[in-house]
PDB file of N, CA and C in Angstrom:
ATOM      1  N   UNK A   1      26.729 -11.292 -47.519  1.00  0.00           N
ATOM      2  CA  UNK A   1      27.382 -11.468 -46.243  1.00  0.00           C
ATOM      3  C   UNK A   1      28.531 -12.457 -46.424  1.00  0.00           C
ATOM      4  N   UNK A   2      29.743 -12.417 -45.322  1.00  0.00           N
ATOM      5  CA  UNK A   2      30.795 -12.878 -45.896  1.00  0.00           C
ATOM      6  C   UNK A   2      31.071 -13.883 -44.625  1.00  0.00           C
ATOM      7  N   UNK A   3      31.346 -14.955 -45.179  1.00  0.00           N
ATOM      8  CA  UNK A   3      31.608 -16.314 -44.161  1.00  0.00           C
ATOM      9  C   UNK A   3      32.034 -16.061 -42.877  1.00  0.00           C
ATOM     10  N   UNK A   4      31.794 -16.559 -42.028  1.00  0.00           N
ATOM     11  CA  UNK A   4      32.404 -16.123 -40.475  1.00  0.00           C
ATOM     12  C   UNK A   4      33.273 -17.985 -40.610  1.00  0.00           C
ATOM     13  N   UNK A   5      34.762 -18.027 -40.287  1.00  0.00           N
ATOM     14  CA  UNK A   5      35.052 -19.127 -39.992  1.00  0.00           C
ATOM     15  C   UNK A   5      35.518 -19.271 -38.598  1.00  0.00           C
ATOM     16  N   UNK A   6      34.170 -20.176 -38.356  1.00  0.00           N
ATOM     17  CA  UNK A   6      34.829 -20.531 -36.456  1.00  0.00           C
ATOM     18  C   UNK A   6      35.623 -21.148 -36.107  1.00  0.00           C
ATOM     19  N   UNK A   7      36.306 -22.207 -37.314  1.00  0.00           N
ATOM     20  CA  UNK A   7      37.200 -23.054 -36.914  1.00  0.00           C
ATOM     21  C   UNK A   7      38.776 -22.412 -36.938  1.00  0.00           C
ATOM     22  N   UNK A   8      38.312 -21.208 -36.506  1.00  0.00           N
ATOM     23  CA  UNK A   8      39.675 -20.159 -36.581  1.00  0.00           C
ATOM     24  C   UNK A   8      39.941 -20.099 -34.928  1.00  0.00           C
ATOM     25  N   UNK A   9      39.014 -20.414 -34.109  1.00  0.00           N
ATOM     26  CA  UNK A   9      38.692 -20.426 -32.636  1.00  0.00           C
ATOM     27  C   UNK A   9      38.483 -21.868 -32.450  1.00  0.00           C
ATOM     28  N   UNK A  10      39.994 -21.818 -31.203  1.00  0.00           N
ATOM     29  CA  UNK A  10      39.815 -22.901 -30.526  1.00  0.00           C
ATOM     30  C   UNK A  10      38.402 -23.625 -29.864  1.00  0.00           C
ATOM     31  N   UNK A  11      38.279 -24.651 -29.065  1.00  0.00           N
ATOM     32  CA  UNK A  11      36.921 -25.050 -28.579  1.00  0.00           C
ATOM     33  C   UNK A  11      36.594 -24.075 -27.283  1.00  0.00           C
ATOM     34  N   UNK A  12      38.144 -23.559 -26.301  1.00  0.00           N
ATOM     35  CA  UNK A  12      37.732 -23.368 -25.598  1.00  0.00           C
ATOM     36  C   UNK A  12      37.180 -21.343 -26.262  1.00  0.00           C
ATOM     37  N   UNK A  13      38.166 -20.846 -26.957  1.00  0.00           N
ATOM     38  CA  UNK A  13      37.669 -20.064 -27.784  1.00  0.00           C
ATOM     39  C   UNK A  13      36.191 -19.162 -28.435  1.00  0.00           C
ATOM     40  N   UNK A  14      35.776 -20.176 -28.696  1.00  0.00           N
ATOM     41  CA  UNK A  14      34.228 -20.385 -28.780  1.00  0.00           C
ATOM     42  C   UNK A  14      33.473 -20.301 -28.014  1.00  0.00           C
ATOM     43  N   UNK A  15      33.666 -20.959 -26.925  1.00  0.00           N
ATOM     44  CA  UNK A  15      33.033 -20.683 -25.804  1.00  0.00           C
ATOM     45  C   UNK A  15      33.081 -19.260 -25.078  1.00  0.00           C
ATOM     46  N   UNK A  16      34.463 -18.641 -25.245  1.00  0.00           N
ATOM     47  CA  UNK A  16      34.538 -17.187 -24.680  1.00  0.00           C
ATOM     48  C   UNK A  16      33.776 -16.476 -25.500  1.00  0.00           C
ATOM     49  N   UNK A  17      33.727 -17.076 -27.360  1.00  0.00           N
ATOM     50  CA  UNK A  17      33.112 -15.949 -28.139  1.00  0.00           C
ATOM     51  C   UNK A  17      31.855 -16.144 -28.071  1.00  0.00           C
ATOM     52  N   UNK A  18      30.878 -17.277 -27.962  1.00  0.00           N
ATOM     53  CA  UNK A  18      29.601 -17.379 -27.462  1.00  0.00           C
ATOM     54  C   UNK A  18      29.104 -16.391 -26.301  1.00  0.00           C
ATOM     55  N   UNK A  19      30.099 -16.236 -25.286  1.00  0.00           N
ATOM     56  CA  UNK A  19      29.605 -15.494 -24.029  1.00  0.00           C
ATOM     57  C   UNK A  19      29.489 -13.872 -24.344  1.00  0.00           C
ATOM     58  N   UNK A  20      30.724 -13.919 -25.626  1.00  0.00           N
ATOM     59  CA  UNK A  20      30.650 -12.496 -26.236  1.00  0.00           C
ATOM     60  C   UNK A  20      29.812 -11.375 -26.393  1.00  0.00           C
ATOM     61  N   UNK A  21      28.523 -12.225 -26.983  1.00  0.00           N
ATOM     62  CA  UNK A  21      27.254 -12.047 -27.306  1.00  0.00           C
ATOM     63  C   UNK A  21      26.256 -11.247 -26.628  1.00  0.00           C
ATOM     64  N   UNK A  22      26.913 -11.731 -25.208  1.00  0.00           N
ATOM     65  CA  UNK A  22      26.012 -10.832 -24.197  1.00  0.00           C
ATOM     66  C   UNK A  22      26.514  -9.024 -24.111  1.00  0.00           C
ATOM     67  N   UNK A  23      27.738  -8.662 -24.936  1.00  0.00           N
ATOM     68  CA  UNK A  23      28.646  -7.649 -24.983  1.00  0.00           C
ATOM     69  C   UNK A  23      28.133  -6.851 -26.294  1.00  0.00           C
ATOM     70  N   UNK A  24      27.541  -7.635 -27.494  1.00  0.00           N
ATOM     71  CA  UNK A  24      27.393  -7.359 -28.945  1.00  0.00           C
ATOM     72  C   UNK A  24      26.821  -5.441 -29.224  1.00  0.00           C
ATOM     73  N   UNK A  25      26.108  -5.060 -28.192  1.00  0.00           N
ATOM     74  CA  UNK A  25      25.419  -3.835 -28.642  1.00  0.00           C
ATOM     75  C   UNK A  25      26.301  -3.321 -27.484  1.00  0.00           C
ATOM     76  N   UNK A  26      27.609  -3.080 -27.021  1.00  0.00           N
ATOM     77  CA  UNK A  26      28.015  -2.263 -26.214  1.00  0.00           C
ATOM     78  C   UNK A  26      30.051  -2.084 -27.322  1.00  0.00           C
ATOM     79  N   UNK A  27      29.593  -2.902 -28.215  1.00  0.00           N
ATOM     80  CA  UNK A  27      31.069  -2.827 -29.061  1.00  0.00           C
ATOM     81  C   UNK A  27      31.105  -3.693 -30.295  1.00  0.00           C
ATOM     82  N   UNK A  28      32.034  -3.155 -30.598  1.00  0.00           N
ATOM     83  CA  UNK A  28      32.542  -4.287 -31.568  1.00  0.00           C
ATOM     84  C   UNK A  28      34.244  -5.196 -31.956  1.00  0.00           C
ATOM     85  N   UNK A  29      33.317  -6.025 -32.360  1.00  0.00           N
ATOM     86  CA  UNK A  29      34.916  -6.901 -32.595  1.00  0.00           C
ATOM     87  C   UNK A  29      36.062  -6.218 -33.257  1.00  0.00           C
ATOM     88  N   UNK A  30      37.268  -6.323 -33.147  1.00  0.00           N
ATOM     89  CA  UNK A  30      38.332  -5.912 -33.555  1.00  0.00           C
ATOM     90  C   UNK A  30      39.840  -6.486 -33.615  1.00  0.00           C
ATOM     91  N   UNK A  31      40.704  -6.205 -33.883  1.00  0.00           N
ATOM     92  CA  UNK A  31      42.253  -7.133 -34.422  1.00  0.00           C
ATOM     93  C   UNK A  31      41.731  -8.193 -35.219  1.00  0.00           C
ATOM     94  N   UNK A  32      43.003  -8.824 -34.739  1.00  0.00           N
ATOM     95  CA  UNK A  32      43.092 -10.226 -35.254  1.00  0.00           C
ATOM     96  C   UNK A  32      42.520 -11.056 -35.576  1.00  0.00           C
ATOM     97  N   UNK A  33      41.329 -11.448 -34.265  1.00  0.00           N
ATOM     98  CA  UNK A  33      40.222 -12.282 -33.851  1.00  0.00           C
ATOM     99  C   UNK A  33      39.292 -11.702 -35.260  1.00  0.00           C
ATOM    100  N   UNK A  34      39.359 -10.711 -35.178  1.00  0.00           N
ATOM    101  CA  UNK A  34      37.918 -10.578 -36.265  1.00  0.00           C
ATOM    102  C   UNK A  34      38.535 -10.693 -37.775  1.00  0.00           C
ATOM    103  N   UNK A  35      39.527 -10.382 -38.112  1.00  0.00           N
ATOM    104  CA  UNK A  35      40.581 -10.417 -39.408  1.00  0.00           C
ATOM    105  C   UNK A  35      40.317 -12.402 -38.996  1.00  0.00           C
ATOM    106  N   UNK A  36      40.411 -13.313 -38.269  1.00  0.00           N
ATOM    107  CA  UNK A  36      40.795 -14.055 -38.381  1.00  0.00           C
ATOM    108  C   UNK A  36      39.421 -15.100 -38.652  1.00  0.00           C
ATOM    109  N   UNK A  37      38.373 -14.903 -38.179  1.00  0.00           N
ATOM    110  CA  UNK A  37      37.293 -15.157 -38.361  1.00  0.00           C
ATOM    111  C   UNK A  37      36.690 -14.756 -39.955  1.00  0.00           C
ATOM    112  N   UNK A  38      36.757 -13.726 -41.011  1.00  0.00           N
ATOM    113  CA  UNK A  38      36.898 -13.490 -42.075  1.00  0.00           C
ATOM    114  C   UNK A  38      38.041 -14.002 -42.855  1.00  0.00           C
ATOM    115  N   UNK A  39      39.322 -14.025 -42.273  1.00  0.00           N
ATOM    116  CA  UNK A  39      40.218 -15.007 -43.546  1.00  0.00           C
ATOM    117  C   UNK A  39      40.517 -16.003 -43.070  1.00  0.00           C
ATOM    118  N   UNK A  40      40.481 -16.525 -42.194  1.00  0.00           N
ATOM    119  CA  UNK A  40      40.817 -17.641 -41.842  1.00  0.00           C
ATOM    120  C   UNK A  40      42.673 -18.010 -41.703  1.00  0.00           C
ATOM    121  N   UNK A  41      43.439 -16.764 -41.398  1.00  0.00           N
ATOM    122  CA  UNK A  41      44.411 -16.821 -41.610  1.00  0.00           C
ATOM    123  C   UNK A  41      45.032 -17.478 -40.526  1.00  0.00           C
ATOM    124  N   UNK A  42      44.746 -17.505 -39.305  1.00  0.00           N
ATOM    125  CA  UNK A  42      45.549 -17.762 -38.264  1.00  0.00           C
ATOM    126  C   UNK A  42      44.412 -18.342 -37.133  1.00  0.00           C
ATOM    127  N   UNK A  43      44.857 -19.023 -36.279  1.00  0.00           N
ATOM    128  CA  UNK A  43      44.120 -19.454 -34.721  1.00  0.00           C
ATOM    129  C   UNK A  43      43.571 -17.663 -34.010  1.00  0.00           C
ATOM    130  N   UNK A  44      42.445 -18.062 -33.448  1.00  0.00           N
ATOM    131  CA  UNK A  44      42.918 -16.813 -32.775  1.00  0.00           C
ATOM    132  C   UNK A  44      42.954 -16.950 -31.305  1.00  0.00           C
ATOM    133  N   UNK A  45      43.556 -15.936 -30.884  1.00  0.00           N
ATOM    134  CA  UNK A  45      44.056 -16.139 -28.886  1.00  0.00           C
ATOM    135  C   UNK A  45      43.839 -15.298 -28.418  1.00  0.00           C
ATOM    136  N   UNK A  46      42.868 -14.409 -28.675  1.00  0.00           N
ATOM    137  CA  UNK A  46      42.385 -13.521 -27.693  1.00  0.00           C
ATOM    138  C   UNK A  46      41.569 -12.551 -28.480  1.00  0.00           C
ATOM    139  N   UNK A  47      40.556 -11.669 -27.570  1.00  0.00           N
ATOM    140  CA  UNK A  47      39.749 -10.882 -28.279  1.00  0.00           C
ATOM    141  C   UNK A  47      39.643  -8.934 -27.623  1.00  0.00           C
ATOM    142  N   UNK A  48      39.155  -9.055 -28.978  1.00  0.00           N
ATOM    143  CA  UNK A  48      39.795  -7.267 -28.734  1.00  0.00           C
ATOM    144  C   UNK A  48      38.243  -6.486 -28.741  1.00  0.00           C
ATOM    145  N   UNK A  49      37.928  -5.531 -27.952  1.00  0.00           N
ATOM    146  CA  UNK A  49      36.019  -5.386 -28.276  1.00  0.00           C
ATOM    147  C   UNK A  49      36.483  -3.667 -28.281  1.00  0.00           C
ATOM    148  N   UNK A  50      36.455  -3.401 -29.382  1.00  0.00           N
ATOM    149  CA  UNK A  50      36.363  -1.579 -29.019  1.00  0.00           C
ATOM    150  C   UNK A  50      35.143  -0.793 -29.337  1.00  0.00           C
ATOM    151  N   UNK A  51      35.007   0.165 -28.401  1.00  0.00           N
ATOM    152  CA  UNK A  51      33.681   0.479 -27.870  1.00  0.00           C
ATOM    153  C   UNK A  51      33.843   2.210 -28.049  1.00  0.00           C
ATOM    154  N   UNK A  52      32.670   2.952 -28.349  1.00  0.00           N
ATOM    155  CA  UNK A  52      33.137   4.355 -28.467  1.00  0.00           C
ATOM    156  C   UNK A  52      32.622   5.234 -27.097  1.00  0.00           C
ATOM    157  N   UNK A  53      32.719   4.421 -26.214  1.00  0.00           N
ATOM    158  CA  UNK A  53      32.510   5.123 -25.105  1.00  0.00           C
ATOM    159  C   UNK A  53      33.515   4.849 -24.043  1.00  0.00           C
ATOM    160  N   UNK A  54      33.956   5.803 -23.037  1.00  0.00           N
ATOM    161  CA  UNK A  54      35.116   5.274 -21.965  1.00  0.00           C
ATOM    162  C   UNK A  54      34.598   4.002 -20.762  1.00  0.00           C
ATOM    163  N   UNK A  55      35.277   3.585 -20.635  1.00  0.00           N
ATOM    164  CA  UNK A  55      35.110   2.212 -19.946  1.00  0.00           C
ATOM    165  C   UNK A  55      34.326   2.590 -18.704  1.00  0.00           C
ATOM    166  N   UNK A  56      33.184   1.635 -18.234  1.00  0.00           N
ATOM    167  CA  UNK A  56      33.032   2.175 -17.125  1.00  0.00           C
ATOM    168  C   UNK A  56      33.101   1.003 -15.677  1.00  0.00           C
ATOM    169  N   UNK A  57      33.501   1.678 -14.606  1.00  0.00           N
ATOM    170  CA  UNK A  57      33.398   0.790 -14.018  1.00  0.00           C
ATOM    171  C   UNK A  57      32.379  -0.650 -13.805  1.00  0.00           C
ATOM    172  N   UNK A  58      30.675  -0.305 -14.155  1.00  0.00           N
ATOM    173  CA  UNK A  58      30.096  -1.287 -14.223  1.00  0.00           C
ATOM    174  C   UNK A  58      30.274  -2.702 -15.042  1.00  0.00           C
ATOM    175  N   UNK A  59      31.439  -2.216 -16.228  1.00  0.00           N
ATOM    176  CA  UNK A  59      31.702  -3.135 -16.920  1.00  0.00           C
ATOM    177  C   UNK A  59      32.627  -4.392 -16.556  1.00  0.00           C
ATOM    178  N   UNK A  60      33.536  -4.292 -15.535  1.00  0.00           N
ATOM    179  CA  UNK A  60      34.050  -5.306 -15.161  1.00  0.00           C
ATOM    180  C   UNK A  60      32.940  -6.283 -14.389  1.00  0.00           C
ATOM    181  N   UNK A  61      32.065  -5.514 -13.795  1.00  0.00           N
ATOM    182  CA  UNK A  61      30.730  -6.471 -13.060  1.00  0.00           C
ATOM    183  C   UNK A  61      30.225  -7.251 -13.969  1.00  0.00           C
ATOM    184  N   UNK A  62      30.170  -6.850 -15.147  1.00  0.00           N
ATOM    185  CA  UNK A  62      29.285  -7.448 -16.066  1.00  0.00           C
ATOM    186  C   UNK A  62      29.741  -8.307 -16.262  1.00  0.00           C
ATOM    187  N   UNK A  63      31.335  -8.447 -16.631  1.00  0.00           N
ATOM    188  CA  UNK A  63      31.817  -9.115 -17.238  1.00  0.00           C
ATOM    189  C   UNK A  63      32.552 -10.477 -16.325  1.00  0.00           C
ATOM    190  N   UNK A  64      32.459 -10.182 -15.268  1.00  0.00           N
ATOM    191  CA  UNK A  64      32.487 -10.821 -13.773  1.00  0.00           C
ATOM    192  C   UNK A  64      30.793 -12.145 -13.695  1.00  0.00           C
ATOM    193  N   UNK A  65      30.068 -11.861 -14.477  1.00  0.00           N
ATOM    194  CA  UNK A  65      28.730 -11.945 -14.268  1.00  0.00           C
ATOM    195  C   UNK A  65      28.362 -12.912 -15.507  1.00  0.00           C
ATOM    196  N   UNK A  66      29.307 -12.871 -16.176  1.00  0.00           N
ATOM    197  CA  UNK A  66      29.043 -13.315 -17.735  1.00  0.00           C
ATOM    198  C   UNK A  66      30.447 -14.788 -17.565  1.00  0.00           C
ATOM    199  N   UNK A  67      31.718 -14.232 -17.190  1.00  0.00           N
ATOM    200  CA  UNK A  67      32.500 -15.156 -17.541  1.00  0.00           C
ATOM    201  C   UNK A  67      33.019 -15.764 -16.204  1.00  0.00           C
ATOM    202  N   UNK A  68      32.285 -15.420 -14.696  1.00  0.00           N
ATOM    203  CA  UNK A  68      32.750 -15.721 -13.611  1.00  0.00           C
ATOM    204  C   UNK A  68      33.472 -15.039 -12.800  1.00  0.00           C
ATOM    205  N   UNK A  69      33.474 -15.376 -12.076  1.00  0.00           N
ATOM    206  CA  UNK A  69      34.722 -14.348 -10.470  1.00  0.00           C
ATOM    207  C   UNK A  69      35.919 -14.154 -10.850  1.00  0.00           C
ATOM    208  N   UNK A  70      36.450 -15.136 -11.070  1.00  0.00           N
ATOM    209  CA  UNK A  70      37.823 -15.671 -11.094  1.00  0.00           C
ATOM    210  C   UNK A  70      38.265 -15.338 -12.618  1.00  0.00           C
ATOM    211  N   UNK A  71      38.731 -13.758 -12.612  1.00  0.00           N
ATOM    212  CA  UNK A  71      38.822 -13.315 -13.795  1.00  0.00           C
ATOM    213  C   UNK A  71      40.178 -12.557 -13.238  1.00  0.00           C
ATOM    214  N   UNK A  72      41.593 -12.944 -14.307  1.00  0.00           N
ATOM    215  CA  UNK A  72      42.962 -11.964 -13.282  1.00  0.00           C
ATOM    216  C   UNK A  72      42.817 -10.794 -14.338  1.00  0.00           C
ATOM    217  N   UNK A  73      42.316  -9.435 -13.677  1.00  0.00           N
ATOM    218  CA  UNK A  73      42.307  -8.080 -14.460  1.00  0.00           C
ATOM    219  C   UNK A  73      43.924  -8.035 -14.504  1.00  0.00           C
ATOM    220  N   UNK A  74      44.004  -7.456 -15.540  1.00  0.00           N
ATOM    221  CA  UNK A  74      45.584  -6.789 -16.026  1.00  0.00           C
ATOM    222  C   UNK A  74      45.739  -5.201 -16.211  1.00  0.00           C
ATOM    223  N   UNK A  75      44.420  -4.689 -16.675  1.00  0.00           N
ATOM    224  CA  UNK A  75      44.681  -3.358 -16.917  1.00  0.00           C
ATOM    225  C   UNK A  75      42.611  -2.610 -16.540  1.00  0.00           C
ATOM    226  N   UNK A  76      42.824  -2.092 -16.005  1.00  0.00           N
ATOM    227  CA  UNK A  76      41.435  -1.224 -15.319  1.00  0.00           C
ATOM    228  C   UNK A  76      41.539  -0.041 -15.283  1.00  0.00           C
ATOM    229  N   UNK A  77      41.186   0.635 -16.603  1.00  0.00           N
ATOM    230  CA  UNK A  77      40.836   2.134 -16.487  1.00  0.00           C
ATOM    231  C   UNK A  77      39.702   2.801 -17.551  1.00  0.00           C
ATOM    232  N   UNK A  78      39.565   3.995 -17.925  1.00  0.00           N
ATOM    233  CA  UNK A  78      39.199   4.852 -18.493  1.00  0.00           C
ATOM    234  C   UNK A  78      38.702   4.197 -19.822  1.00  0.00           C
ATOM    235  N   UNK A  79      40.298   3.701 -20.338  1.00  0.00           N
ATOM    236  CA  UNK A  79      40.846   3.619 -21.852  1.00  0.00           C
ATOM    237  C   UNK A  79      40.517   2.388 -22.153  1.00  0.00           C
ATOM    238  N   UNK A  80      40.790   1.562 -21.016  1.00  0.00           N
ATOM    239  CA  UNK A  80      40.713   0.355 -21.374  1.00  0.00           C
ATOM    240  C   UNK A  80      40.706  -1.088 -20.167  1.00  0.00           C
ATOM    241  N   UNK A  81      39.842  -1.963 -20.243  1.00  0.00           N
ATOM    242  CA  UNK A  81      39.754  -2.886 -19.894  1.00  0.00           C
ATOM    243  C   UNK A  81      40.215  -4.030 -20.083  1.00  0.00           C
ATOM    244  N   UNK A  82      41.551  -4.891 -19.377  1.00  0.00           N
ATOM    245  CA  UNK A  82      41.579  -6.312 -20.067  1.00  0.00           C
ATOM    246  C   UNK A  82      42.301  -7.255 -18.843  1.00  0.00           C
ATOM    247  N   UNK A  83      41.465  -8.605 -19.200  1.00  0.00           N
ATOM    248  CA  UNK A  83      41.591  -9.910 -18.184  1.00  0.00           C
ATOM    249  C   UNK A  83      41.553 -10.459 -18.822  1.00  0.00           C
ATOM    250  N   UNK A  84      42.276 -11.862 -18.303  1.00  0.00           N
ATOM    251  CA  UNK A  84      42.078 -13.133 -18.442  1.00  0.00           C
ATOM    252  C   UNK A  84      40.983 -14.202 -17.828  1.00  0.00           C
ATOM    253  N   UNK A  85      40.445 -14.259 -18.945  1.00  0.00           N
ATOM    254  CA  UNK A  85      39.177 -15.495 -18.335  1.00  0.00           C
ATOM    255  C   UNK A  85      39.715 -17.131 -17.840  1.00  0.00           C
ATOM    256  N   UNK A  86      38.839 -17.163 -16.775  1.00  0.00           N
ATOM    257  CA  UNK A  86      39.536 -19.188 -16.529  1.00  0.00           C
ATOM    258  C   UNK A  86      40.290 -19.846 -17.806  1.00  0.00           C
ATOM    259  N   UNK A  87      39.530 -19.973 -18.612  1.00  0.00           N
ATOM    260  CA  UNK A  87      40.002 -20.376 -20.071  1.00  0.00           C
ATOM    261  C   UNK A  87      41.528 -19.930 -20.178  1.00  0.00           C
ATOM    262  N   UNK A  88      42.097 -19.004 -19.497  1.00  0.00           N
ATOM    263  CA  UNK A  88      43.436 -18.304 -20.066  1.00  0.00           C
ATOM    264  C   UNK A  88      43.208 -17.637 -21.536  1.00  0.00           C
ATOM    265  N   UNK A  89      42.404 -17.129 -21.521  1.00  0.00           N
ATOM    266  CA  UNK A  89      42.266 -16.235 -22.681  1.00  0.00           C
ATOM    267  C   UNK A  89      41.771 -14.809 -22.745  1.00  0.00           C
ATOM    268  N   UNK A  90      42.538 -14.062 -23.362  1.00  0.00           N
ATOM    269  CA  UNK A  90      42.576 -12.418 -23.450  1.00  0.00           C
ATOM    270  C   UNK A  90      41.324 -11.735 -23.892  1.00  0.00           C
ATOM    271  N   UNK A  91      40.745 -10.766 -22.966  1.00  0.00           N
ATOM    272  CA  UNK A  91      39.606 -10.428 -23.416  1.00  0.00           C
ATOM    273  C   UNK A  91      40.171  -8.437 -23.290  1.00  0.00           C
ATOM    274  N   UNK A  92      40.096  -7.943 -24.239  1.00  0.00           N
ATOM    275  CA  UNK A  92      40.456  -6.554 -23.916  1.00  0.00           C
ATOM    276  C   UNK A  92      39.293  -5.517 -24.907  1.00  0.00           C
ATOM    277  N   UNK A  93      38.404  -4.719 -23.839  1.00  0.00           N
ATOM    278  CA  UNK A  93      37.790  -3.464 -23.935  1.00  0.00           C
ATOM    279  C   UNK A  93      38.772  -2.359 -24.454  1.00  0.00           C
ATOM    280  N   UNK A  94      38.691  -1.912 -25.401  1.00  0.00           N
ATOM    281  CA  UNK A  94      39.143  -0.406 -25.412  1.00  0.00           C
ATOM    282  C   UNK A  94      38.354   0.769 -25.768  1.00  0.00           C
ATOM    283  N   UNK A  95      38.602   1.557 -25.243  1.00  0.00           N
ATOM    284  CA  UNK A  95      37.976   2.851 -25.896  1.00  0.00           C
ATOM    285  C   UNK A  95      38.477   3.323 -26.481  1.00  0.00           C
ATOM    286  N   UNK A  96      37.961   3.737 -27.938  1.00  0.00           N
ATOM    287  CA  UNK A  96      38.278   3.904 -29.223  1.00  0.00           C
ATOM    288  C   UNK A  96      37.480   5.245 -30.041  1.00  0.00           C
ATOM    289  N   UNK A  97      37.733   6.805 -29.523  1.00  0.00           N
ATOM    290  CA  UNK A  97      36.843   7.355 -29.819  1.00  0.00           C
ATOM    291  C   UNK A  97      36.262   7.409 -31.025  1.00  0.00           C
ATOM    292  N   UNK A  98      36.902   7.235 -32.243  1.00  0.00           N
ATOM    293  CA  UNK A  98      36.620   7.316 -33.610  1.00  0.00           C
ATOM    294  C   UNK A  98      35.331   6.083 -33.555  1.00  0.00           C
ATOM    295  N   UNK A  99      34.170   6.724 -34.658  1.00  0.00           N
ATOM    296  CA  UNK A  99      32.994   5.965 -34.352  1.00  0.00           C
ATOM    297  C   UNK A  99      32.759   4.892 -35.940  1.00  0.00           C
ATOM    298  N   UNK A 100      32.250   4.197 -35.689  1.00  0.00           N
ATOM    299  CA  UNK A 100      32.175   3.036 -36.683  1.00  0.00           C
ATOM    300  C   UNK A 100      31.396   3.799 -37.515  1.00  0.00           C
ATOM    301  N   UNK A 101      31.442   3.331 -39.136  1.00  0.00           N
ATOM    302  CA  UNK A 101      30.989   3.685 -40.054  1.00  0.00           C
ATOM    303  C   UNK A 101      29.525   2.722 -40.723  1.00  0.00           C
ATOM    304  N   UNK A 102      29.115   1.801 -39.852  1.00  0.00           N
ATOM    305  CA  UNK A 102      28.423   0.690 -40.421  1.00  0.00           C
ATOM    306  C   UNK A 102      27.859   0.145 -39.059  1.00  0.00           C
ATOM    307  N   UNK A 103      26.493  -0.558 -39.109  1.00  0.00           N
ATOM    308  CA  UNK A 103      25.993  -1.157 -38.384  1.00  0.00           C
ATOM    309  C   UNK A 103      26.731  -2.444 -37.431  1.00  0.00           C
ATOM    310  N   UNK A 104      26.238  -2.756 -36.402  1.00  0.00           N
ATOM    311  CA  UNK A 104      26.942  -4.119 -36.246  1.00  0.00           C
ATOM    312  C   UNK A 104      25.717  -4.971 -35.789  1.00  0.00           C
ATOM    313  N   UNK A 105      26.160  -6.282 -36.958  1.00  0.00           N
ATOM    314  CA  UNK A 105      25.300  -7.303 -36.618  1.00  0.00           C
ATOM    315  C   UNK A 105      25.859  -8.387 -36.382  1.00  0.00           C
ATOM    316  N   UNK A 106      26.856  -8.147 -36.053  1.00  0.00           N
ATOM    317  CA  UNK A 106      27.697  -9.176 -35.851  1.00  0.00           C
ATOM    318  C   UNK A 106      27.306 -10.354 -34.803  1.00  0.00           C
ATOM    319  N   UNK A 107      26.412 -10.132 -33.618  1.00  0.00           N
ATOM    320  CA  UNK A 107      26.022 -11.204 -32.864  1.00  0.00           C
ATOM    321  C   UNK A 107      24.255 -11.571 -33.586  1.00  0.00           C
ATOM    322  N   UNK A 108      23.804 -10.836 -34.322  1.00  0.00           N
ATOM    323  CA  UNK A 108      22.970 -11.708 -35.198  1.00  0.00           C
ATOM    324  C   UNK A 108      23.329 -12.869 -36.499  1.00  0.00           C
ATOM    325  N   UNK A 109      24.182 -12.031 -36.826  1.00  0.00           N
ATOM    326  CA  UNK A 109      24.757 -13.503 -37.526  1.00  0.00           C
ATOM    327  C   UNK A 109      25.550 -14.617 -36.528  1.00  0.00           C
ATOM    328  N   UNK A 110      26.237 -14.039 -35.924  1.00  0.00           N
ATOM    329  CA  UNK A 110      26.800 -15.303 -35.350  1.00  0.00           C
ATOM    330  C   UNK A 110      25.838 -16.434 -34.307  1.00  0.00           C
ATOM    331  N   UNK A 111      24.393 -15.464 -33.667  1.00  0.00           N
ATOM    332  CA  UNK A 111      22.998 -15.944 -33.403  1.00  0.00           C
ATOM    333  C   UNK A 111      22.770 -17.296 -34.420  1.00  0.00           C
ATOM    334  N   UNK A 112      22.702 -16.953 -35.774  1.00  0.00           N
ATOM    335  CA  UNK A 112      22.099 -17.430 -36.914  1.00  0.00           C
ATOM    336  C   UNK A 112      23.013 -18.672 -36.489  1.00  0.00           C
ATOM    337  N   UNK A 113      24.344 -18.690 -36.880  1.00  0.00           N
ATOM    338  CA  UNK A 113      25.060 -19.972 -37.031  1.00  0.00           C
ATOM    339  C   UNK A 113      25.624 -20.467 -35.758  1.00  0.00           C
ATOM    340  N   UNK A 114      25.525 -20.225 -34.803  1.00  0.00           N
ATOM    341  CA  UNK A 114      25.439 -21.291 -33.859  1.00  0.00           C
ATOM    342  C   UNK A 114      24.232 -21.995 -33.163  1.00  0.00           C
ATOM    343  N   UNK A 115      23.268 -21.200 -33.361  1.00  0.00           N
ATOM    344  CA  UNK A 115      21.938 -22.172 -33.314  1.00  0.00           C
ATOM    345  C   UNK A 115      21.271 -22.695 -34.162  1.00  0.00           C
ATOM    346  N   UNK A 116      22.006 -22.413 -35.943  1.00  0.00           N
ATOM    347  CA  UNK A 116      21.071 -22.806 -36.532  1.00  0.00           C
ATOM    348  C   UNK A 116      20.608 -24.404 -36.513  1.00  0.00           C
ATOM    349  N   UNK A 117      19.319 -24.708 -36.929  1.00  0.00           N
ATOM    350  CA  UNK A 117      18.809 -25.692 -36.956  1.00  0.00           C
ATOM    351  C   UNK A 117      18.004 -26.228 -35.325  1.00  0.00           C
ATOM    352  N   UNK A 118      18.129 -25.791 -34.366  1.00  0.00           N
ATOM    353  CA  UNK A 118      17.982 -25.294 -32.893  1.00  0.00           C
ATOM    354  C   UNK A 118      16.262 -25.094 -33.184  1.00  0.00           C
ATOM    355  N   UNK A 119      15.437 -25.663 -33.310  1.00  0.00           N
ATOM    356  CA  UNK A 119      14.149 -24.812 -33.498  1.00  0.00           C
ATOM    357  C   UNK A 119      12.824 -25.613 -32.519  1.00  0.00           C
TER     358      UNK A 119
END
């Protein structure tokens, strides 16, 4: 398994990607954010979740439910979902029909290292 670096995510960052978690079996990470968390190349400023199913309306509830009310939607449809959380930071759903080739465990590891030692 290959290093996740968090210090690629701001503090407030972290906190959006912690809440992430509650999203983990409905998508997966994608762009930058996840390129950036593996190389450590850049800050990252927003997150990209693509999902192989079309967006559905229940999902803005959820996500209303997870990161608060006071969320300014930018784009609400089919294809794709994306707001800004209080934080001012980019959270964008897409639907992406092409289907992943590999499991995602991505919120079990990231489980592992933010609680580790937590026991």
């Amino acid at each position: 398994m290959s290093k996740i670096y968090l210090e690629s995510l701001s503090p407030k960052g972290l906190n959006v990607f912690k809440k992430l978690t509650n999203f983990a079996d409905f998508g997966h990470l994608a762009g930058g954010t996840a390129l950036a968390l593996q190389l450590k190349h850049r800050e990252s400023v927003d997150f990209d979740i693509f999902t192989p199913e079309e967006i559905k309306k229940d999902l803005l509830r959820k996500c209303r439910k997870v990161f608060g009310e006071n969320l300014e939607v930018l784009i609400n449809s089919p294809d794709q979902l994306t707001f800004l959380v209080p934080e001012k930071i980019n959270i964008t759903f897409v639907f992406y029909w092409y289907k992943k080739g590999y499991k995602n465990y991505a919120h079990k590891i990231l489980a592992r290292i933010l609680y580790r030692g937590r026991d």
